[in-house]
Each structure stands twice: as C-alpha cells, then as structure tokens.
Protein backbone atom coordinates (compact mmCIF):
# COMPACT_ATOMS: atom_id res chain seq x y z
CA UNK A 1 103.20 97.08 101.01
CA UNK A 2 106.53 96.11 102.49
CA UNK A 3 107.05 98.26 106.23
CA UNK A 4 109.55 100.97 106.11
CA UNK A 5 112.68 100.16 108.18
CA UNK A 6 113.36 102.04 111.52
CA UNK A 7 116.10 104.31 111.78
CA UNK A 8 116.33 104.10 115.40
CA UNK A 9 119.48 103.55 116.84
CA UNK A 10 121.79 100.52 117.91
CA UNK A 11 120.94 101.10 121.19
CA UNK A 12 117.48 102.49 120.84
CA UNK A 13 115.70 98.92 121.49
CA UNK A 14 111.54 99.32 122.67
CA UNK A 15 111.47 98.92 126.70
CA UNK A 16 109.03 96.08 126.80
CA UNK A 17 110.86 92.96 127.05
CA UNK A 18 108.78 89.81 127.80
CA UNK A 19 109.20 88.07 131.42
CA UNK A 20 111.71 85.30 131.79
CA UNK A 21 109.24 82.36 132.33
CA UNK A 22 107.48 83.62 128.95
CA UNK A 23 110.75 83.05 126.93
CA UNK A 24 111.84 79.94 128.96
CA UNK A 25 108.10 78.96 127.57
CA UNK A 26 108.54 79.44 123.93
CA UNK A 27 112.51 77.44 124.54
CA UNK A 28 111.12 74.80 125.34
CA UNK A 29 108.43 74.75 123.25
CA UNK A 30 111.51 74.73 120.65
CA UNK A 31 113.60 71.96 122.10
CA UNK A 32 110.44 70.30 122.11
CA UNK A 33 110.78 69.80 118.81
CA UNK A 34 114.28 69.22 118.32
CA UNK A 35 114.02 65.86 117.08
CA UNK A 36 111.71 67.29 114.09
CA UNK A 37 113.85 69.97 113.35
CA UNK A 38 117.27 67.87 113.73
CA UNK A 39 115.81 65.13 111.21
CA UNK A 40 114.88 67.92 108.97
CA UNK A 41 118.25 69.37 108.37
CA UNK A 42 119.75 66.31 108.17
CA UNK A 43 117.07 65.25 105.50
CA UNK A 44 117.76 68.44 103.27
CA UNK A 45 121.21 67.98 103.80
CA UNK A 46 121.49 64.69 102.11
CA UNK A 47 119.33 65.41 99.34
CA UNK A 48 120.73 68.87 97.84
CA UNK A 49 119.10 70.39 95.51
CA UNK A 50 120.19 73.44 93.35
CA UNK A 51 118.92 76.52 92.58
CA UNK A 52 114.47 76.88 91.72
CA UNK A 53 115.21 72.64 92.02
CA UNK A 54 114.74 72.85 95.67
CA UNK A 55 111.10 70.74 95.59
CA UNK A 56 111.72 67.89 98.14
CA UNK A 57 113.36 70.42 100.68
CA UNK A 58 110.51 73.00 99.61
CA UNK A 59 107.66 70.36 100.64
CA UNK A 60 109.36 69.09 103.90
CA UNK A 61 109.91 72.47 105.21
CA UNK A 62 105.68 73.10 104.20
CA UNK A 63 104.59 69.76 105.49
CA UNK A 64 106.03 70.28 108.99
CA UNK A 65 104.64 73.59 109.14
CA UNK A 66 100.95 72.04 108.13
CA UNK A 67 101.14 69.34 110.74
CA UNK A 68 101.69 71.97 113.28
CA UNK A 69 98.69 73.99 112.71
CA UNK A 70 100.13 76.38 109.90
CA UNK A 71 98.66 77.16 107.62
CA UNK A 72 100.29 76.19 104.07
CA UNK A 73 100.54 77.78 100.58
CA UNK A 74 102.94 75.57 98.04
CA UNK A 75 103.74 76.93 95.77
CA UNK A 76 103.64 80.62 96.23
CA UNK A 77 104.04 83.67 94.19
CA UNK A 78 105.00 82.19 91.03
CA UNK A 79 107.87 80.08 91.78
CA UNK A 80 107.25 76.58 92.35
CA UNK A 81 110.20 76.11 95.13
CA UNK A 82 108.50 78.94 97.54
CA UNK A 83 105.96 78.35 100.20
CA UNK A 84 104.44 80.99 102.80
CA UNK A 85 102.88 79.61 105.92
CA UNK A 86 100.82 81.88 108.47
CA UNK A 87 99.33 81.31 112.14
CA UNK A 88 97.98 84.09 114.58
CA UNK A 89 96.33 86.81 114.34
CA UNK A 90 98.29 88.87 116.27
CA UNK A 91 99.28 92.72 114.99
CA UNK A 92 102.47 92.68 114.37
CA UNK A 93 103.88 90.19 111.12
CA UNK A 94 106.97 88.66 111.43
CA UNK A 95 108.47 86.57 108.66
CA UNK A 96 110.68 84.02 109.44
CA UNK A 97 112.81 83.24 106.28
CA UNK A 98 113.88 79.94 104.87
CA UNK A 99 116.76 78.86 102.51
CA UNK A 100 117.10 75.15 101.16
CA UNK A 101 119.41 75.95 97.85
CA UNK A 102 122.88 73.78 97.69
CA UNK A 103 125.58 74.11 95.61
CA UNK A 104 126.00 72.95 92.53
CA UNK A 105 128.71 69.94 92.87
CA UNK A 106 129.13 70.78 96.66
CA UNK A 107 125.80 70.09 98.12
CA UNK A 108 124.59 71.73 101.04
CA UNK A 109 128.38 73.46 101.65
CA UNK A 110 126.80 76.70 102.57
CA UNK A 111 124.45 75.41 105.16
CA UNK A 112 121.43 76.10 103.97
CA UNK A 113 119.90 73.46 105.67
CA UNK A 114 120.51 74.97 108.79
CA UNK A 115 119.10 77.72 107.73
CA UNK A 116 116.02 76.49 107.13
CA UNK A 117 115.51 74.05 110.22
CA UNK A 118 116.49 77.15 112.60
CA UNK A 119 113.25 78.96 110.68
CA UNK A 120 111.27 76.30 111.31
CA UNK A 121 112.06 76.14 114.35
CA UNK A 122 111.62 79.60 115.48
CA UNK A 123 107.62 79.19 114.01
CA UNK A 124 107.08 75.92 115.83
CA UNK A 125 108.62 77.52 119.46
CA UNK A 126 106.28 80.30 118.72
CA UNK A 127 103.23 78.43 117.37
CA UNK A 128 101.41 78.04 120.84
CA UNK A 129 101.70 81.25 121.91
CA UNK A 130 101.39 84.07 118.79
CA UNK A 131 97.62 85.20 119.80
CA UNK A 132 99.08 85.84 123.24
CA UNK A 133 102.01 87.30 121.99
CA UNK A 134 100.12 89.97 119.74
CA UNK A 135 102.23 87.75 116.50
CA UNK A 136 101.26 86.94 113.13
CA UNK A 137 104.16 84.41 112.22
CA UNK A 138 104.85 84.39 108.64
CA UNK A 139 107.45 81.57 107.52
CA UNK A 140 108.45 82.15 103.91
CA UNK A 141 110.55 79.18 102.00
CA UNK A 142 112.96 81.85 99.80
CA UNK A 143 114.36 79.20 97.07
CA UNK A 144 117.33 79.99 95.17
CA UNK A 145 119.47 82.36 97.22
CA UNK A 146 122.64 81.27 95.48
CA UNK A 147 121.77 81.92 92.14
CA UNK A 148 118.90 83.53 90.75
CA UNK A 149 117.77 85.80 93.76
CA UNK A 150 114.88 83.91 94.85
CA UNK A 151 114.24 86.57 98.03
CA UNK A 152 113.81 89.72 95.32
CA UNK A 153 111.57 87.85 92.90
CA UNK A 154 109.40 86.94 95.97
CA UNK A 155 109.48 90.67 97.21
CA UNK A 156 108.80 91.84 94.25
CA UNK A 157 105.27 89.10 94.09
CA UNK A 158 104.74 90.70 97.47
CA UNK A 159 105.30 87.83 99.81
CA UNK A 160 106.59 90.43 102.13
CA UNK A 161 103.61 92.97 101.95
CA UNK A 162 102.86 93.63 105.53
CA UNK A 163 105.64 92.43 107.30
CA UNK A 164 107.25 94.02 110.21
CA UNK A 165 109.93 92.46 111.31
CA UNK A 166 112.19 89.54 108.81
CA UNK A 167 114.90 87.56 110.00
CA UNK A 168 117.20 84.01 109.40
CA UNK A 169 120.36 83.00 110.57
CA UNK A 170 123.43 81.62 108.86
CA UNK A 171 125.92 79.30 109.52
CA UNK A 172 129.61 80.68 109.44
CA UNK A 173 133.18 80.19 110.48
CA UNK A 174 132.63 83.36 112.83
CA UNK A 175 130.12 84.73 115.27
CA UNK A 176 128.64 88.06 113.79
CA UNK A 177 125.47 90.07 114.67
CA UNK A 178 125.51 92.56 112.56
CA UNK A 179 126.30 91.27 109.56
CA UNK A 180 127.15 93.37 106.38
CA UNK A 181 126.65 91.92 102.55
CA UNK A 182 128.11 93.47 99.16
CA UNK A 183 125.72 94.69 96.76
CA UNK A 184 126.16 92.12 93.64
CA UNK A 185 124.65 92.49 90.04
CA UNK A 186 125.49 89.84 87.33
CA UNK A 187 126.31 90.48 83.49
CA UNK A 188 125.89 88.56 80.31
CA UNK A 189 127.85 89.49 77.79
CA UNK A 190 127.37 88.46 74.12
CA UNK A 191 129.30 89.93 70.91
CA UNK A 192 128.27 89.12 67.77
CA UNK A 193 130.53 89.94 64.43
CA UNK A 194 131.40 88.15 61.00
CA UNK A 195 132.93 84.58 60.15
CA UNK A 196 135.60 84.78 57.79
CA UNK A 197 138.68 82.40 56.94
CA UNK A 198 141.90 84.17 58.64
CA UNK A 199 144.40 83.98 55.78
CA UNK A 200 141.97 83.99 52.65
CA UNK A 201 139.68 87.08 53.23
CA UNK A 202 140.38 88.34 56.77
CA UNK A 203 139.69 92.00 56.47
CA UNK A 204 135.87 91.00 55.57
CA UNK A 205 135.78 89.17 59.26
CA UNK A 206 134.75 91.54 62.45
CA UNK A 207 136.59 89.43 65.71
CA UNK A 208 134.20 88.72 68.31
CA UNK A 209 136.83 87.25 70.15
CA UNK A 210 139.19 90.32 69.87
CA UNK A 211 136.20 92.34 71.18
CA UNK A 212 135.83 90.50 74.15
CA UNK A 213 139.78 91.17 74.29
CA UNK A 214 139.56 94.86 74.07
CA UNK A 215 136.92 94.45 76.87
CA UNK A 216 139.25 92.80 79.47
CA UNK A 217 142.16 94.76 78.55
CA UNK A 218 139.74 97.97 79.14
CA UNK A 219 138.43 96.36 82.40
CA UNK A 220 142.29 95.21 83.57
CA UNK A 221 142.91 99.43 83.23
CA UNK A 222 139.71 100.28 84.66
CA UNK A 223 140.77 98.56 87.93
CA UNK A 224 143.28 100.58 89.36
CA UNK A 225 140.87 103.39 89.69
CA UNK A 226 137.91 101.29 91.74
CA UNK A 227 137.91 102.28 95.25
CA UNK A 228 139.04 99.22 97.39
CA UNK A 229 135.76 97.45 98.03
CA UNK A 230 134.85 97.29 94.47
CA UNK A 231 135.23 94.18 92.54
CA UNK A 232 135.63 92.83 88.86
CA UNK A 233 136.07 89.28 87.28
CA UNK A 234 134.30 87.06 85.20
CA UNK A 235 134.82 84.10 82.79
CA UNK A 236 134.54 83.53 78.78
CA UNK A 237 132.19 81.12 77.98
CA UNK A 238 132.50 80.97 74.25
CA UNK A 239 135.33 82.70 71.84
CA UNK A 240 135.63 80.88 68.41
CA UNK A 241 135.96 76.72 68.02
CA UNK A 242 138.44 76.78 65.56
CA UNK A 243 142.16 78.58 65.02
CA UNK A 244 141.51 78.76 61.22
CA UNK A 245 137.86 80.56 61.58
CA UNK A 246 137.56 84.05 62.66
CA UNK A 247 134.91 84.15 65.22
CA UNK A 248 131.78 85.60 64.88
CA UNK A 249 130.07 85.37 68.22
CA UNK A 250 132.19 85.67 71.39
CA UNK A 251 130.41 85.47 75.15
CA UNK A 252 131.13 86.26 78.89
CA UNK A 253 129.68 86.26 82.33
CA UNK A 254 130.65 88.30 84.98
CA UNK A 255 129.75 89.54 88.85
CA UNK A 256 130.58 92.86 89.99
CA UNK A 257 130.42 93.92 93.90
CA UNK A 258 130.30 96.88 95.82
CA UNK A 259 129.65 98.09 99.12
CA UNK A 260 126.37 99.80 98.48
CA UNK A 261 123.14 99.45 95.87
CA UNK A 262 124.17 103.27 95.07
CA UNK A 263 127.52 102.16 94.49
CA UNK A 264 126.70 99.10 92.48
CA UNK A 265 124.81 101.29 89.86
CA UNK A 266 127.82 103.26 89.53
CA UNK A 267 129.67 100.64 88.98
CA UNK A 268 127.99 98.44 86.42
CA UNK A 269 127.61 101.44 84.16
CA UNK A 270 130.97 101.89 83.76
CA UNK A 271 131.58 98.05 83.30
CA UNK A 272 129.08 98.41 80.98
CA UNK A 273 131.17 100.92 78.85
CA UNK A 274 134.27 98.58 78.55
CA UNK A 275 132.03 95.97 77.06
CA UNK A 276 130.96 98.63 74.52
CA UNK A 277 134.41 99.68 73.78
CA UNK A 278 135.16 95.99 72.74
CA UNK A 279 132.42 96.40 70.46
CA UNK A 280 133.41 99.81 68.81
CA UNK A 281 136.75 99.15 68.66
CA UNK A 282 136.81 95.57 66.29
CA UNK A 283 132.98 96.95 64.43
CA UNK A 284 130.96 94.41 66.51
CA UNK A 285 127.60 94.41 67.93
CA UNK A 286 127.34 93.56 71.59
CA UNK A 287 123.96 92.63 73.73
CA UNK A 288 124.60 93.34 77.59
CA UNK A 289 121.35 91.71 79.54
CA UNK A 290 120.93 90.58 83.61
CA UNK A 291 120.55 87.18 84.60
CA UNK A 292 119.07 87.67 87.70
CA UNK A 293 117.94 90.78 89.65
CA UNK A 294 121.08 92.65 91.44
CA UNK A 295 121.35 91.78 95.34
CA UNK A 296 121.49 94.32 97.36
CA UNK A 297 123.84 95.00 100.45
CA UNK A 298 122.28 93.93 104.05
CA UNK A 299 121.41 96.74 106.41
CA UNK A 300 120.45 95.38 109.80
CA UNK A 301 117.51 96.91 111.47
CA UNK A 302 119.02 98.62 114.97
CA UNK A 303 115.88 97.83 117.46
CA UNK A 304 115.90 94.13 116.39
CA UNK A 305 119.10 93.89 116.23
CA UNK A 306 119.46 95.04 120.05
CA UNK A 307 116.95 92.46 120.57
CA UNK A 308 119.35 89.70 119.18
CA UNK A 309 122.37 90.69 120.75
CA UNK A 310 120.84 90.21 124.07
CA UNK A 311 118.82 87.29 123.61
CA UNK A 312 122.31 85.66 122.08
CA UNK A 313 124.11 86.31 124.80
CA UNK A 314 120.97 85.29 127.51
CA UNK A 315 121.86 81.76 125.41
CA UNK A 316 125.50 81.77 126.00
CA UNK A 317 126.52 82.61 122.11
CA UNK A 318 129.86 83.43 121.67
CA UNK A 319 130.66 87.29 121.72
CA UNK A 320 129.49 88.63 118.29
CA UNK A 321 132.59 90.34 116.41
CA UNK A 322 132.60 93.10 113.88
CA UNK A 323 133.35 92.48 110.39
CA UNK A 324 133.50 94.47 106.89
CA UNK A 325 131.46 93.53 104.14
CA UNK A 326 131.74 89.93 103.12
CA UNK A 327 129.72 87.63 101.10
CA UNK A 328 126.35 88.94 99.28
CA UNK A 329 122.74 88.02 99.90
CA UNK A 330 119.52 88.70 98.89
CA UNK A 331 117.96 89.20 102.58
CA UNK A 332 119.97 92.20 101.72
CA UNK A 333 116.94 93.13 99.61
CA UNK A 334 114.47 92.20 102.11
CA UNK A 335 116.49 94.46 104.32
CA UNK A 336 115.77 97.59 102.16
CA UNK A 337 112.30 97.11 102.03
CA UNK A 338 111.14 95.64 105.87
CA UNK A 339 112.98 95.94 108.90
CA UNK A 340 115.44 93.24 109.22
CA UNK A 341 118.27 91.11 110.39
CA UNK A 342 120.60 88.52 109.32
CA UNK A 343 122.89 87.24 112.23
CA UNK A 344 125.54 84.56 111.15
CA UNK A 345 126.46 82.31 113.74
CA UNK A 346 130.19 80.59 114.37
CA UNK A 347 129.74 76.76 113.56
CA UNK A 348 133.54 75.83 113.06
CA UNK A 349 135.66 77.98 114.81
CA UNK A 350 137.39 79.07 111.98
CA UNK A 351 138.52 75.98 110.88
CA UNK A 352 136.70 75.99 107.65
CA UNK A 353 134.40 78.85 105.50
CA UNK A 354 130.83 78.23 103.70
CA UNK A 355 131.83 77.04 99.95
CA UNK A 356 134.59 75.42 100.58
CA UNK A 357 134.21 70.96 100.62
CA UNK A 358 134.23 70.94 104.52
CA UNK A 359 131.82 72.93 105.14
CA UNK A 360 129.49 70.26 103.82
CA UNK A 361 130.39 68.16 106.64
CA UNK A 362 130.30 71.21 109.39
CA UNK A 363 126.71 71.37 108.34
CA UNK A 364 125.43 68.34 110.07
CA UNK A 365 128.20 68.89 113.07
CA UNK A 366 127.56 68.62 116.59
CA UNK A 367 128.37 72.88 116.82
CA UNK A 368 126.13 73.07 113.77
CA UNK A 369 123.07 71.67 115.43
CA UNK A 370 123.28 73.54 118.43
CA UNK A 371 123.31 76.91 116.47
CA UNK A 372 120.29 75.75 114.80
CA UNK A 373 118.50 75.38 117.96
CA UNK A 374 119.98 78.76 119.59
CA UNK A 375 119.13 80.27 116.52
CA UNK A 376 115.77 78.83 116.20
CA UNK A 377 115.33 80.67 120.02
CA UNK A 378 117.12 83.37 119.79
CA UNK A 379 114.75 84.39 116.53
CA UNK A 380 111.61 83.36 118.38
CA UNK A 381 112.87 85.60 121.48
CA UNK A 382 113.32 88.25 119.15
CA UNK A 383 110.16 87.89 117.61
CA UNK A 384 108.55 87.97 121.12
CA UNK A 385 110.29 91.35 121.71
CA UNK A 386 109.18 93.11 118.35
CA UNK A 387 105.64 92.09 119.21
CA UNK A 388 105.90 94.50 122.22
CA UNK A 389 102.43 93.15 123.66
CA UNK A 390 101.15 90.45 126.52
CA UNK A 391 103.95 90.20 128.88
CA UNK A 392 101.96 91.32 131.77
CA UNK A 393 100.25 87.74 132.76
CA UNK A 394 102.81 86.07 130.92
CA UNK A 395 101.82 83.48 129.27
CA UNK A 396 99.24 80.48 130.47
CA UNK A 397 101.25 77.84 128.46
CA UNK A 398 99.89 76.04 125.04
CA UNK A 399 100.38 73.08 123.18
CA UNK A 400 100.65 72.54 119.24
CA UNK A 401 99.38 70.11 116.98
C-alpha cells in the first residue's frame, strides 16, 4: 500500500546527508548522459501527442530505461500509455514520475517533455549506484496529466504501492519549491426534456435549453458567496439546432477549483444543486456524471522538500519564491497518498506561462535544457538523501549499461 506522508516539519530534514564526492558521482553520472536525455526531449517535443495517445513518447521514455539496465513493464496497470521501470534492491522506493501528454492544438506548450527527460534522467544518474545507496528506483511514465488524470487511475492500479518517496519537476515562468495545486473535479452535464414546435403546441415542450439557463443564472448568484479561491465556469456544448424546435436535450461541461480536496467536495455539491434547479424549475430530467477522477491539491512532503531546497541551491538555482495556489495536478494525488514533491523550476523568466503558444518554443530553450539537467540532479540528490544509508565509504564509482 501507498506510504503514509511525514508530518515532520519544513525544517525537520534526516541528518544524514551523503558526502560531496558521492553526489558529484551520481552528477556526472547524469551529464553523462546528457546527450540521451537532450535528444529525448527534443524527440517528444516534436512529436506531441495528447492525452492516453502518448505511445511513441511512452516507448522512448521505456526503451532508454531498458538499455540502461532497467528493468521495463509497457504497458502497465491497465493503460496502454504507462510504463514502470525498477533497478536496485535497495530499502527505500523512490518513484521518479514521468509526464509526456501535449496539448491539444498547442503541442508540448506545457513542457511535458521536460518533464519527462529530467525523470529519466534522475534514474540514469542514479542507476550505478542504487545498491550502494540503499535505493530501489522506481520510474513511472504517468500518461495523461492534462486530461483524464492519468497519475490517480495509476494510484488507484497500485503503481505506487510501496513507495517512499515520489517526485518530478516542472517547467514554469517562476522558480518555486514548494509548489501548491487547486483541487479540480470536472462535470458533465446533460438535460433531457420534450421536442415540441414553439408556436403550434409549446406548452407540451419541457426546454432543455431554458434548464441549462436557470442553471447559469443560479450559478452567476451562487458566486458572490464562494470564498475567493473558489472557482466556477464552464461551456455549453449542445442547446437546440434549430430556432423553430424547442429543445429537448441541452448539455454542458464544466471545472470547478478549490483550495483543498475537503473544499472541493463542498463545492461540487452545491454546483451540483444549481444543475438540479435547472431541472425542477422547466420539468426536465438532468444526468450529472464525472469525466475523470477529481485532482487533488499538492501537499509537499517537508523532509524532502528540505532536501530540494538545498540541493537547488548547491546547483546554483535561482532563489525559490512563494506562491498561492496556482494551476492543478494530479501529483497532487500522489501527494496524499506517498510522501512527495513537485518543484517547478523558472525556464523563461517570466516572459511567457505554460499554455500559452510560446511556451512551446521555451520548451526546447537553452534555460529549458539546463533545468532539465539540474532537475534531473537535484531529484537524484534528493533521492540519495531520502535513502539515508551508505555514505560512510562513499561510493567506489559504477558504470551503466
């Protein structure tokens, strides 16, 4: 079963640190490979692939791993875009997460291949050395992070059972250690009434579209009393095709956010009810359903975040800042279940944000690559520290396949 997060403190970080040489040991190993892991981002980057489509980028990411002495299981847990790969035999698990999703007319505008090249990075620095390290090394390929929730199906399948410690980095326009994720659910919305002809026998019709109308106007009142962090909005997908047919089926999709899981169930029930009241009000029937499983707001795991902050800085990273809530993930799941940590890492300076068209080009950027490798290290360090174990002798060096 998944590990049970600490609640140690920011500051309470385990003592045993390994030695300088042993971490100058795995950076190299890492830069090592920076062709490899250079070629791979730049490879997923020019062949995006959407949501549970990711199969190229899924089999790269595997095939890497394989020829460096992981080994590879593709596909995994019932979705044929995931792959888990495993070396040591150490005591402590920690999973190293992947993301290889773009967006859909975008492309790779969130940096997911990044994302997934830093990951594979952080295995490969750490492949030589796990045994010594008292590491298991768990990478898991996590498809579909911007739709669909790929991280909470594969939690659910139990592709974290075991783990210790997770962690991935993100690209961003701003340097952030600790970073904090709305909760997010999604609603589908569909009303069905009665077709009837609006000037001959209107009084038999029941208005899906003026249900849906009720709805908003309900949810448009509804707003002024959500606390500030709480958010609304949505689109119609379907009201009616003609002006001289009443409609009888009416449809809508919406997101709601909020800073908390706790506060996200709150929330979405009383959503709920202003979809109902469409329905009572114009004598319609309305189905409310999920798309995808809610994602849950990230909680960084103190000790391993400590960890980070200082291996970040031992690489020169900018200073981290603090920052509300933005943006939703579903390592925010992970994060409930297994100790964890999602650092995002400053890539353009502010000049541009993930999801918007430049970002696309940021991703393959000179700043972009060397946050890949830093994160690629910085994760590996960090994985060194969890481990806790073998820093008296160092270690006597290694080589990978």
């Amino acid at each position: 079963m998944p590990r049970t997060p600490t609640t140690a403190t920011a500051t309470a970080a385990p003592p045993d640190t390994p030695p300088d040489a042993t971490k100058q040991a795995v950076r190299e190993r890492v830069h090592a490979h920076r062709a490899e892991l250079l070629a791979l981002s730049r490879r997923i980057h020019a062949h995006p692939e959407t949501a549970f489509e990711e199969h190229r980028a899924a089999a790269w990411c595997a095939d890497l791993l394989r020829s460096h002495g992981y080994s590879v299981a593709a596909p995994a847990h019932g979705l044929a875009t995931a792959f888990t790969a495993s070396l040591g035999s150490g005591p402590v698990t920690v999973a190293l997460v992947c993301e290889y999703d773009a967006l859909p007319g975008l492309g790779h505008a969130c940096g997911h291949n990044l994302i997934a090249a830093a990951s594979l990075g952080a295995a490969l620095g750490l492949a030589p050395y796990a045994d010594q390290l008292g590491l298991t090394v768990r990478v898991i390929g996590a498809p579909a992070e911007e739709r669909g929730a790929g991280k909470a199906l594969l939690l659910a399948a139990g592709a974290f059972d075991g783990v210790d410690a997770a962690m991935m980095v993100h690209p961003c326009p701003v340097e952030v250690a600790d970073f904090r994720s709305f909760a997010l659910g999604t609603l589908s919305v569909r009303y069905t009434g009665r077709a009837a002809h609006p000037s001959l026998n209107p009084h038999e019709g029941r208005n899906a579209a003026d249900a849906l109308t009720v709805a908003q106007v309900a949810l448009g009142l509804l707003r002024q009393q959500l606390p500030p962090q709480w958010r609304v909005h949505g689109i119609t997908t379907a009201a009616g095709t003609a002006p001289n047919l009443i409609p009888d089926r009416a449809s809508a999709e919406y997101e709601i956010r909020a800073s908390a899981a706790e506060d996200l169930a709150l929330l979405r029930a009383r959503v709920e009810d202003c979809f109902r009241a469409g329905a009572l009000a114009t004598g319609c029937a309305v189905e409310l359903s999920r798309p995808e499983p809610d994602y849950l707001d990230m909680r960084s795991d103190p000790a391993l975040l400590a960890y980070w902050r200082a291996n970040a800085a031992a690489l020169g990273r900018p200073e981290p800042v603090e920052r509300a809530p933005f943006a939703c993930t579903d390592m925010g799941n992970v994060s409930h279940m297994v100790p964890s940590i999602h650092p995002v890492l400053d890539i353009t300076g502010g000049a541009c944000a993930p999801h918007e068209p430049a970002f696309v080009a940021a991703a393959v950027g000179a700043e972009a690559e060397r946050a890949l490798l830093d994160g690629a290290v910085a994760m590996a360090w960090t994985a060194a520290d969890r481990a806790g174990a073998g820093w008296a002798g160092g270690l006597s060096g290694g080589t990978d396949t």
